[in-house]
N, C-alpha and C. Protein backbone atom coordinates (compact mmCIF):
# COMPACT_ATOMS: atom_id res chain seq x y z
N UNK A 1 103.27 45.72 242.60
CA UNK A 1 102.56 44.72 243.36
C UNK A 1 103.56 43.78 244.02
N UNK A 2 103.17 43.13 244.79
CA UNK A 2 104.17 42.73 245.81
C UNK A 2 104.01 41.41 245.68
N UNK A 3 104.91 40.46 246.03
CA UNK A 3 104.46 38.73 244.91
C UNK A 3 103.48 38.05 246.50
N UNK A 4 102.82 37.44 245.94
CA UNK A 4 101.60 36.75 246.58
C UNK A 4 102.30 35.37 247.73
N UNK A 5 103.12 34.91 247.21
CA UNK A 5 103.79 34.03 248.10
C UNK A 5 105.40 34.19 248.54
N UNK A 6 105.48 34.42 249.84
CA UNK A 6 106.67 35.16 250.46
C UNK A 6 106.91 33.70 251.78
N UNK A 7 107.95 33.95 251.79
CA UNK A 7 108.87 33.04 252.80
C UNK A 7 109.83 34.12 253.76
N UNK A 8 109.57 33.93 254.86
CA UNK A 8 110.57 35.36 255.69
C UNK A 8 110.37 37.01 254.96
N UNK A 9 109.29 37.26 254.23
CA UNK A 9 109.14 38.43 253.13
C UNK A 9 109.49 38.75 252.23
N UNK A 10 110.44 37.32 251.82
CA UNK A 10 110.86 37.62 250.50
C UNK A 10 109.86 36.51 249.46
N UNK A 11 109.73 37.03 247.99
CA UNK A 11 109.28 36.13 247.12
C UNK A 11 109.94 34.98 246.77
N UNK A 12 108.89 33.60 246.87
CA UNK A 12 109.45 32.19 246.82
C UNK A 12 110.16 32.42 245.43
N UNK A 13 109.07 32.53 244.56
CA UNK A 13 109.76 32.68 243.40
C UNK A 13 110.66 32.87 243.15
N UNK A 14 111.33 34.38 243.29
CA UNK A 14 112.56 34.86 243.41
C UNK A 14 113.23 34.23 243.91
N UNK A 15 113.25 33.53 245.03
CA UNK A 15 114.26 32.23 245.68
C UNK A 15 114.47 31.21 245.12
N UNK A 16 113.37 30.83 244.11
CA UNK A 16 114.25 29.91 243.98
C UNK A 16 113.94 29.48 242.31
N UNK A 17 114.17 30.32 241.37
CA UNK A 17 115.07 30.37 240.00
C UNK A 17 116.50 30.43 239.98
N UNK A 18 116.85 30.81 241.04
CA UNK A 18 118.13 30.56 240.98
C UNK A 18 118.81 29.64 240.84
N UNK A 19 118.06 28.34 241.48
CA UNK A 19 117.99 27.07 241.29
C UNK A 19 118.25 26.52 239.81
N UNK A 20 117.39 26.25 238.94
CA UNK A 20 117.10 25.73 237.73
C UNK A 20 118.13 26.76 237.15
N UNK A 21 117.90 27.92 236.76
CA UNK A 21 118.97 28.69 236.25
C UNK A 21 120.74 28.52 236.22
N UNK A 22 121.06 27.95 237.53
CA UNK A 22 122.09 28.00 237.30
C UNK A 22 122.61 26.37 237.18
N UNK A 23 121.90 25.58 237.85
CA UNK A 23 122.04 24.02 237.13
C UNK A 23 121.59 23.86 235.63
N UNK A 24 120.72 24.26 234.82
CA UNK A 24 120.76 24.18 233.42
C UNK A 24 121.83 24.75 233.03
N UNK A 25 122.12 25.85 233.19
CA UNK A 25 123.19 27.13 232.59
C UNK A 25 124.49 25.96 233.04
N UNK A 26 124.67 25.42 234.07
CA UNK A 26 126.22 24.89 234.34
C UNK A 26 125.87 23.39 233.81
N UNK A 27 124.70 23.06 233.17
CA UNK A 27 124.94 21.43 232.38
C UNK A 27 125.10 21.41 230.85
N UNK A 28 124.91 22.81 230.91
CA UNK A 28 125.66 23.46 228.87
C UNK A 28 126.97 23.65 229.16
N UNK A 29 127.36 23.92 230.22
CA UNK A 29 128.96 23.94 230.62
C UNK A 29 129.74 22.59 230.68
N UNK A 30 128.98 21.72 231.42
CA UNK A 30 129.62 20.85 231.36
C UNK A 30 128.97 19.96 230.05
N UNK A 31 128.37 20.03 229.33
CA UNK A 31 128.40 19.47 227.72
C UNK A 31 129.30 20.13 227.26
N UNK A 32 129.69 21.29 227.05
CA UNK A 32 130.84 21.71 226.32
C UNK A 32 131.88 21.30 226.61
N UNK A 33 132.44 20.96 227.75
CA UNK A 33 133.62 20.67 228.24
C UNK A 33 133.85 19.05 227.62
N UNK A 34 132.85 18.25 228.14
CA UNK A 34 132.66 16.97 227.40
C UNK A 34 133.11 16.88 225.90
N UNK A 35 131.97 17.58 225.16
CA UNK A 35 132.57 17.61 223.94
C UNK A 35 134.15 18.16 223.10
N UNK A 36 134.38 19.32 224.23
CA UNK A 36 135.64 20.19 223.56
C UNK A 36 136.71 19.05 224.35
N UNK A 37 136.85 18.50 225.52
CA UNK A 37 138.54 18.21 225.94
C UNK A 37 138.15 16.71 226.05
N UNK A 38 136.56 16.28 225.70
CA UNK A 38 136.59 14.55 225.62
C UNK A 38 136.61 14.01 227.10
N UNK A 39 136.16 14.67 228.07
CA UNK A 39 136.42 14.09 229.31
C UNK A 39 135.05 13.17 230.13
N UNK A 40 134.77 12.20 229.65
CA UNK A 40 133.83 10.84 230.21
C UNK A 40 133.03 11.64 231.14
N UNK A 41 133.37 12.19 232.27
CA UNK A 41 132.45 12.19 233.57
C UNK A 41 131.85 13.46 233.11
N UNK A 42 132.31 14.33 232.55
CA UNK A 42 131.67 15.98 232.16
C UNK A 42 130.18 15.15 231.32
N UNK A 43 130.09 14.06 231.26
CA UNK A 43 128.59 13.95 230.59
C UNK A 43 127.91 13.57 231.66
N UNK A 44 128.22 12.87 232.78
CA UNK A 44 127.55 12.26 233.27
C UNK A 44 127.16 13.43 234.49
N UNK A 45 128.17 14.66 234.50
CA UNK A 45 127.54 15.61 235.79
C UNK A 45 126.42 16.30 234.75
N UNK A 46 126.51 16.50 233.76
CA UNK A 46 126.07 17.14 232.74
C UNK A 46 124.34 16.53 232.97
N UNK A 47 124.44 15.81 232.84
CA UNK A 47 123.49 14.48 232.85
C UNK A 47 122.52 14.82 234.63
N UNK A 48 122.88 14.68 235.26
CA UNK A 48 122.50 15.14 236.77
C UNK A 48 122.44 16.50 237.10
N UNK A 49 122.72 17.78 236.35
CA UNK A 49 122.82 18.85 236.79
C UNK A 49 121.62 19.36 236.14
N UNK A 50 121.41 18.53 235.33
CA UNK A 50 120.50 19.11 234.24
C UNK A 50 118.70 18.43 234.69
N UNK A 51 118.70 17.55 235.54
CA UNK A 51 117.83 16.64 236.11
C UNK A 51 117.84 17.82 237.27
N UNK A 52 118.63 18.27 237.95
CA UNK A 52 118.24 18.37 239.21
C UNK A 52 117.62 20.37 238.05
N UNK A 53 118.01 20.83 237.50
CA UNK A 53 117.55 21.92 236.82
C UNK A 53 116.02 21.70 236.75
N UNK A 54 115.87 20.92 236.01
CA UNK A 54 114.65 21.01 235.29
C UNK A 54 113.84 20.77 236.35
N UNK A 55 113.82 19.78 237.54
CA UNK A 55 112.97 19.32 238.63
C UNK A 55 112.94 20.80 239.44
N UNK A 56 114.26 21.42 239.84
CA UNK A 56 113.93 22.49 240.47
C UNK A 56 113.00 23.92 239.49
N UNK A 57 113.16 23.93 238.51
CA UNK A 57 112.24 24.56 237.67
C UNK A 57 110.49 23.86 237.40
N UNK A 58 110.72 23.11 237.98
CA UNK A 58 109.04 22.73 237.75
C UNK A 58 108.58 22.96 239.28
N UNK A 59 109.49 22.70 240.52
CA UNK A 59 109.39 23.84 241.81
C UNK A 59 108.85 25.23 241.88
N UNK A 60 110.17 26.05 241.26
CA UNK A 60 109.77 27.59 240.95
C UNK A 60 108.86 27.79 240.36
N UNK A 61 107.71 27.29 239.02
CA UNK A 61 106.96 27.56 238.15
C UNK A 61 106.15 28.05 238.64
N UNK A 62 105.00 27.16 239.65
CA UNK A 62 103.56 27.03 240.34
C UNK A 62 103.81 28.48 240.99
N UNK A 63 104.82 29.17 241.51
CA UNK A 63 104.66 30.05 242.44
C UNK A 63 104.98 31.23 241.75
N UNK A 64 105.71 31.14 240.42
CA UNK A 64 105.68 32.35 239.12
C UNK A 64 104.17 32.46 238.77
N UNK A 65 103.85 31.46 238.20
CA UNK A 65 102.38 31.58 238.27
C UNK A 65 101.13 32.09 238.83
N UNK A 66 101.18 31.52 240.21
CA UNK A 66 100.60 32.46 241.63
C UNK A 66 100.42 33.90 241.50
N UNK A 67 101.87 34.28 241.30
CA UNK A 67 102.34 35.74 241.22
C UNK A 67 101.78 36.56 240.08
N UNK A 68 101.74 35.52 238.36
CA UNK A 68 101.61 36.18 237.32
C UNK A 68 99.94 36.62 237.37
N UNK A 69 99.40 35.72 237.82
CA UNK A 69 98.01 35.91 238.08
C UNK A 69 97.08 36.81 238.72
N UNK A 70 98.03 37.49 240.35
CA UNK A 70 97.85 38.77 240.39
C UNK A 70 98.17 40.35 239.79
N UNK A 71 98.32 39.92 238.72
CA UNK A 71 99.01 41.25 238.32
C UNK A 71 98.24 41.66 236.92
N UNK A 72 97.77 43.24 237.47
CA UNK A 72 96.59 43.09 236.67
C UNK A 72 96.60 43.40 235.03
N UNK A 73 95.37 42.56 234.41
CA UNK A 73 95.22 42.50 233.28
C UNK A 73 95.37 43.44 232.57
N UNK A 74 96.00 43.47 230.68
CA UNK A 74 96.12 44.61 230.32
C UNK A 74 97.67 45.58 230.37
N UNK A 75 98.08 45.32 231.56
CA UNK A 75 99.54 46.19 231.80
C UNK A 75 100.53 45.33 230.93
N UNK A 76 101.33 46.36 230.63
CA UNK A 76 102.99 45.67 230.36
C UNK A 76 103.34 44.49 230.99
N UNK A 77 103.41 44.58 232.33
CA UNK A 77 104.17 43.52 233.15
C UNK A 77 103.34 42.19 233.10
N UNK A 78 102.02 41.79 233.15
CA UNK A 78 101.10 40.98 232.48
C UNK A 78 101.74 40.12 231.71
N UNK A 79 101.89 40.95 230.42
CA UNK A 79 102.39 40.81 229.30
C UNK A 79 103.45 40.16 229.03
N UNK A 80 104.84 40.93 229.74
CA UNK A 80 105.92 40.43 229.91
C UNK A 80 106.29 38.75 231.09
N UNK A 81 105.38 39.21 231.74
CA UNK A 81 105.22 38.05 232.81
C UNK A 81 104.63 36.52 231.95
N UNK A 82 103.63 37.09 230.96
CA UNK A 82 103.15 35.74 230.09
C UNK A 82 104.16 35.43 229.19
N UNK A 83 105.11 36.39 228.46
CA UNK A 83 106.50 35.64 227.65
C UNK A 83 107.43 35.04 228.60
N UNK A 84 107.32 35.61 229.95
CA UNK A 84 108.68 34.68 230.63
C UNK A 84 107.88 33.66 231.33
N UNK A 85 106.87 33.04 231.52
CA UNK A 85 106.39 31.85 231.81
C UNK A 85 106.20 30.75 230.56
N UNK A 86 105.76 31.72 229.46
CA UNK A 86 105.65 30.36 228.58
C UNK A 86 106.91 30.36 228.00
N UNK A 87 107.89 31.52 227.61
CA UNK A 87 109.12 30.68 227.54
C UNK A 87 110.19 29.88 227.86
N UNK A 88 109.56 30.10 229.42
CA UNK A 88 110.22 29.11 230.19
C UNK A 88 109.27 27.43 230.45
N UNK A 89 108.26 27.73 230.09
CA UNK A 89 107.88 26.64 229.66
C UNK A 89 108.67 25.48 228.39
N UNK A 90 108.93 26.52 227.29
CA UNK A 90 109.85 25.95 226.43
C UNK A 90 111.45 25.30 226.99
N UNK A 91 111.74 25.94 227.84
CA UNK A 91 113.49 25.80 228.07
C UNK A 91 113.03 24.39 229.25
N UNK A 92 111.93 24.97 229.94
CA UNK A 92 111.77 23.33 230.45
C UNK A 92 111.58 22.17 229.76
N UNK A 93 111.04 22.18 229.00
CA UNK A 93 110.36 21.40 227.41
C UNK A 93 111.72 20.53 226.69
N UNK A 94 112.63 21.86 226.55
CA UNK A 94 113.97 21.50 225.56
C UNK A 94 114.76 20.53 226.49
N UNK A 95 115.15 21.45 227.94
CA UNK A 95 115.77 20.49 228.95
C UNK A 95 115.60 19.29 229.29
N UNK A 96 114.07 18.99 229.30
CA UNK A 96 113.58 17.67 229.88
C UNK A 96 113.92 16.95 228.78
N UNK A 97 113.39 17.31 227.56
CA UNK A 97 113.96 15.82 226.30
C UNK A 97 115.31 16.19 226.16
N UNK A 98 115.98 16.82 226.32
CA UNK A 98 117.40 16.37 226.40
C UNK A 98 117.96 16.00 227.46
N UNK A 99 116.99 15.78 228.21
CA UNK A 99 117.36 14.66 229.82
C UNK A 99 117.26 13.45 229.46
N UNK A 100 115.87 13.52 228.77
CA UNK A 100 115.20 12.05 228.47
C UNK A 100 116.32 10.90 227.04
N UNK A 101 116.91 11.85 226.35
CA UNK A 101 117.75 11.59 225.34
C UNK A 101 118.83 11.17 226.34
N UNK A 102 119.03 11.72 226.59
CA UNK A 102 120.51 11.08 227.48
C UNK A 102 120.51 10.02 228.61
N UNK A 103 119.08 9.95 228.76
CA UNK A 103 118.73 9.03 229.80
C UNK A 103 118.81 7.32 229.29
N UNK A 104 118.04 7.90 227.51
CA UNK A 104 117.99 5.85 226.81
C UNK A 104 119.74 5.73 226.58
N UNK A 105 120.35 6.59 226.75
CA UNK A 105 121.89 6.37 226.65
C UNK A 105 122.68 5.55 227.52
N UNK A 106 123.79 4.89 227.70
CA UNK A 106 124.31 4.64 228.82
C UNK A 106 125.42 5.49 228.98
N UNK A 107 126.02 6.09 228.47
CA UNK A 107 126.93 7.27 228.60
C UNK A 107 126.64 8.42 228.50
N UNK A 108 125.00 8.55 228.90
CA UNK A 108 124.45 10.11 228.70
C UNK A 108 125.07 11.07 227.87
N UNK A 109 125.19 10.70 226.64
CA UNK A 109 125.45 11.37 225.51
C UNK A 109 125.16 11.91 224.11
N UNK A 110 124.83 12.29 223.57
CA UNK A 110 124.13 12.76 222.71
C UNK A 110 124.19 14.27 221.64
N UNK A 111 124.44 14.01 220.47
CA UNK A 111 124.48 15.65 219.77
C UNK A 111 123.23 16.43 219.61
N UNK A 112 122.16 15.30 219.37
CA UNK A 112 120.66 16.00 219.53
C UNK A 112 120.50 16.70 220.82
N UNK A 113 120.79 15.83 221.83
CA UNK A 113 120.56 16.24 223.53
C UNK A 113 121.47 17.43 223.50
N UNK A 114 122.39 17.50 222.97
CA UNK A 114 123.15 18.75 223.45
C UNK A 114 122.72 19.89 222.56
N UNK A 115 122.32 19.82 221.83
CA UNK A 115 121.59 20.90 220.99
C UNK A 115 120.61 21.34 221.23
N UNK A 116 119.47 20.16 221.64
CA UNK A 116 118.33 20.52 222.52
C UNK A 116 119.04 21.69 223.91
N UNK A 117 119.82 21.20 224.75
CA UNK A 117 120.08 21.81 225.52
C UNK A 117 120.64 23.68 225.03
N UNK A 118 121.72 23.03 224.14
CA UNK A 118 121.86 24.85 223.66
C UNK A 118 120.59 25.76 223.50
N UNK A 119 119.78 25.40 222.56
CA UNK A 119 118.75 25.67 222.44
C UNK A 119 117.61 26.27 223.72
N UNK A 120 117.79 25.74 224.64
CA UNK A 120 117.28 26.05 225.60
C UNK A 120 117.93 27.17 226.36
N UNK A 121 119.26 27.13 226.67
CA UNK A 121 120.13 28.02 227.43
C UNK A 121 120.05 29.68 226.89
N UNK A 122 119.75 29.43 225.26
CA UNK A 122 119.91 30.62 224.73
C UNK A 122 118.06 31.34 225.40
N UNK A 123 117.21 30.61 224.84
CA UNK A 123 116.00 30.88 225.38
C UNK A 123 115.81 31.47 227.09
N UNK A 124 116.63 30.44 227.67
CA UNK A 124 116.78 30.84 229.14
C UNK A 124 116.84 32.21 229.51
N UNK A 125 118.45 32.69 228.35
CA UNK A 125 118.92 34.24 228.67
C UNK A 125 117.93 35.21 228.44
N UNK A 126 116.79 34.95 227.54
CA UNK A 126 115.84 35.80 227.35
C UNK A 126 114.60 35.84 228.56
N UNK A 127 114.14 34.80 228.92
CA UNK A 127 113.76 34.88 229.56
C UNK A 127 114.00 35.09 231.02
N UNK A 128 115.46 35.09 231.34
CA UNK A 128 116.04 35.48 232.13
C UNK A 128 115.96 37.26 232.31
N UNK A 129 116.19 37.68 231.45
CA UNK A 129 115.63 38.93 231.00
C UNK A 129 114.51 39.55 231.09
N UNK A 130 113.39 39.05 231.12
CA UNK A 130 112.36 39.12 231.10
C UNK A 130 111.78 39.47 232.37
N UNK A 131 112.25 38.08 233.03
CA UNK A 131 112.30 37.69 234.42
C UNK A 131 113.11 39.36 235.37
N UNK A 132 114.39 39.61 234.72
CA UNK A 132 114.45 40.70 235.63
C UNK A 132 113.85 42.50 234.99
N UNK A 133 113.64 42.41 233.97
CA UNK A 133 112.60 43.51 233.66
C UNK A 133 111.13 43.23 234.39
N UNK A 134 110.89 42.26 234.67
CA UNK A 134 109.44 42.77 235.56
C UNK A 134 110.11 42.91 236.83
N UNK A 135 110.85 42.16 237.53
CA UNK A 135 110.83 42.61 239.10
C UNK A 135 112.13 43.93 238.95
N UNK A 136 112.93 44.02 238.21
CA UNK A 136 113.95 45.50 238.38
C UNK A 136 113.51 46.91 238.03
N UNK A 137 112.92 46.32 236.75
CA UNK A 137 112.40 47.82 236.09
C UNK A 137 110.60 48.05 236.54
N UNK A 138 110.15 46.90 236.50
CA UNK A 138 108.24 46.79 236.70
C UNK A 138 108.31 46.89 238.18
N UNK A 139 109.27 46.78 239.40
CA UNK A 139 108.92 46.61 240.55
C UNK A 139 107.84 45.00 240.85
N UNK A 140 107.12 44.11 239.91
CA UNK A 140 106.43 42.83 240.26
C UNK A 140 107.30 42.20 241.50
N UNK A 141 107.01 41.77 242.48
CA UNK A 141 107.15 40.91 243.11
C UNK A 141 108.01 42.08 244.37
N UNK A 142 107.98 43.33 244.25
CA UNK A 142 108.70 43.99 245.21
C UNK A 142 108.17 45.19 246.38
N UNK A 143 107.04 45.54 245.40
CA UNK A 143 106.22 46.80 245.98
C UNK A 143 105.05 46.76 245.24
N UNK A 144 104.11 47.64 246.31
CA UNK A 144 102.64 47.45 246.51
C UNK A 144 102.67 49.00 244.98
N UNK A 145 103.59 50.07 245.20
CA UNK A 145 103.71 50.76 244.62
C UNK A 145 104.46 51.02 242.80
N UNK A 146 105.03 49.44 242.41
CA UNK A 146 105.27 48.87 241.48
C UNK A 146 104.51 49.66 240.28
N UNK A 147 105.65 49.61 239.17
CA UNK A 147 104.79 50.80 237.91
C UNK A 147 104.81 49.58 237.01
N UNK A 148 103.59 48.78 237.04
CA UNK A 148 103.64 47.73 236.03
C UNK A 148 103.88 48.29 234.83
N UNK A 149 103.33 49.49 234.24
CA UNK A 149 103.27 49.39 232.94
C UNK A 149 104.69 50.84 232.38
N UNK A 150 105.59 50.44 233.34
CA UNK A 150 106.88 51.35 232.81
C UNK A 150 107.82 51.23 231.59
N UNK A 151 108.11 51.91 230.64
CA UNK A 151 108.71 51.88 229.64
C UNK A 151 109.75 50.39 229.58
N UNK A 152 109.87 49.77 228.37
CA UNK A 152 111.01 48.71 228.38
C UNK A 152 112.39 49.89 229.09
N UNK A 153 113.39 48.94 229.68
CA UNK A 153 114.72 49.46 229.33
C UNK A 153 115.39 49.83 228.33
N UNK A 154 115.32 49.03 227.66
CA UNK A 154 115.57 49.25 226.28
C UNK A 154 115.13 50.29 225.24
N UNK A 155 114.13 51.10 225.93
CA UNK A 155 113.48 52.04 224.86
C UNK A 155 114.24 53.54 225.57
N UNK A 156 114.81 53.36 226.87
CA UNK A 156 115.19 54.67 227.15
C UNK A 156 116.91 54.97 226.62
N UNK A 157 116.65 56.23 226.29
CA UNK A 157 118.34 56.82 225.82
C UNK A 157 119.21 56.64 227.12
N UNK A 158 120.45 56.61 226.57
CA UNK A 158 121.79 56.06 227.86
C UNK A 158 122.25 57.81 227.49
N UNK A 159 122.50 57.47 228.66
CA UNK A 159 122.95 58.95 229.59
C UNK A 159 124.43 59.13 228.25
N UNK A 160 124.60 60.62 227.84
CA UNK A 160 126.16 60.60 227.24
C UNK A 160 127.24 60.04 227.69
N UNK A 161 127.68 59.16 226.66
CA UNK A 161 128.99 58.60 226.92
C UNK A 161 128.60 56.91 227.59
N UNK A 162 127.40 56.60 227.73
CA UNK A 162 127.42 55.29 228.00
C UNK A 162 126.56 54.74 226.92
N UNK A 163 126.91 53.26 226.48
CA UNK A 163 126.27 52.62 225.63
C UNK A 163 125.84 51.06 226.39
């Protein structure tokens, strides 16, 4: 099935996770850096990268949604499409209070907030996953001819000699 809201023919959606994905993913980067070499400003981009994440993820959502809704009931991709929305519901969840933690701060800092955040990043990768098993392997959001309900990746044998 082919995603319901397109910009120039490509899916919004798909345009724009990339967004939130890689500003959350690079504000666990820069918390680590903060914490491992002690450097003041790595909290405070940390702090803004992670704001502009979560805002651009509440962007992308409405139009994952759109999409998850045509796709019909019952199939795999359904299925898979409802774990990577509500778990990304969670990683938005974790992100935002560890925005909000760092926010009553004045040095946007925090071990809860940064744990919250780990916590989320790891969740992310799964659902990141998720996210590309329906549109790589399910075809969702690419073709009218899409095999929603195609085997996980994971369940097929690797060719000899690859693992």
């Amino acid at each position: 099935m082919e995603a319901r809201v397109k910009l120039l023919g490509h899916p919004v959606h798909q345009m724009l996770v990339v967004f939130p994905l890689g500003l959350l993913g690079a504000s666990v980067v820069f918390d680590l850096l903060y914490w491992l070499i002690d450097l003041p400003v790595m909290s405070e981009v940390a702090y803004w990268t992670m704001a502009g994440g979560v805002l651009s993820g509440l962007v992308a959502a409405p139009f994952g949604f759109i999409d998850w809704l045509a796709i019909p009931k019952g199939s795999r991709a359904r299925h898979i499409g409802r774990l990577h929305g509500l778990g990304n519901v969670v990683v938005t969840l974790l992100f935002g209070g560890s925005w909000l933690l760092r926010w009553q701060t004045d040095d946007h800092v925090s071990l809860t907030a940064t744990a919250l955040s780990l916590g989320g990043v790891a969740i992310a990768l799964v659902t990141a996953w998720l996210g590309g098993e329906l549109v790589s392997r399910l075809g969702v959001g690419v073709s009218e001819q899409a095999c929603i309900d195609a085997p996980s990746s994971l369940d097929e044998p690797h060719p000899t000699g690859m693992q």
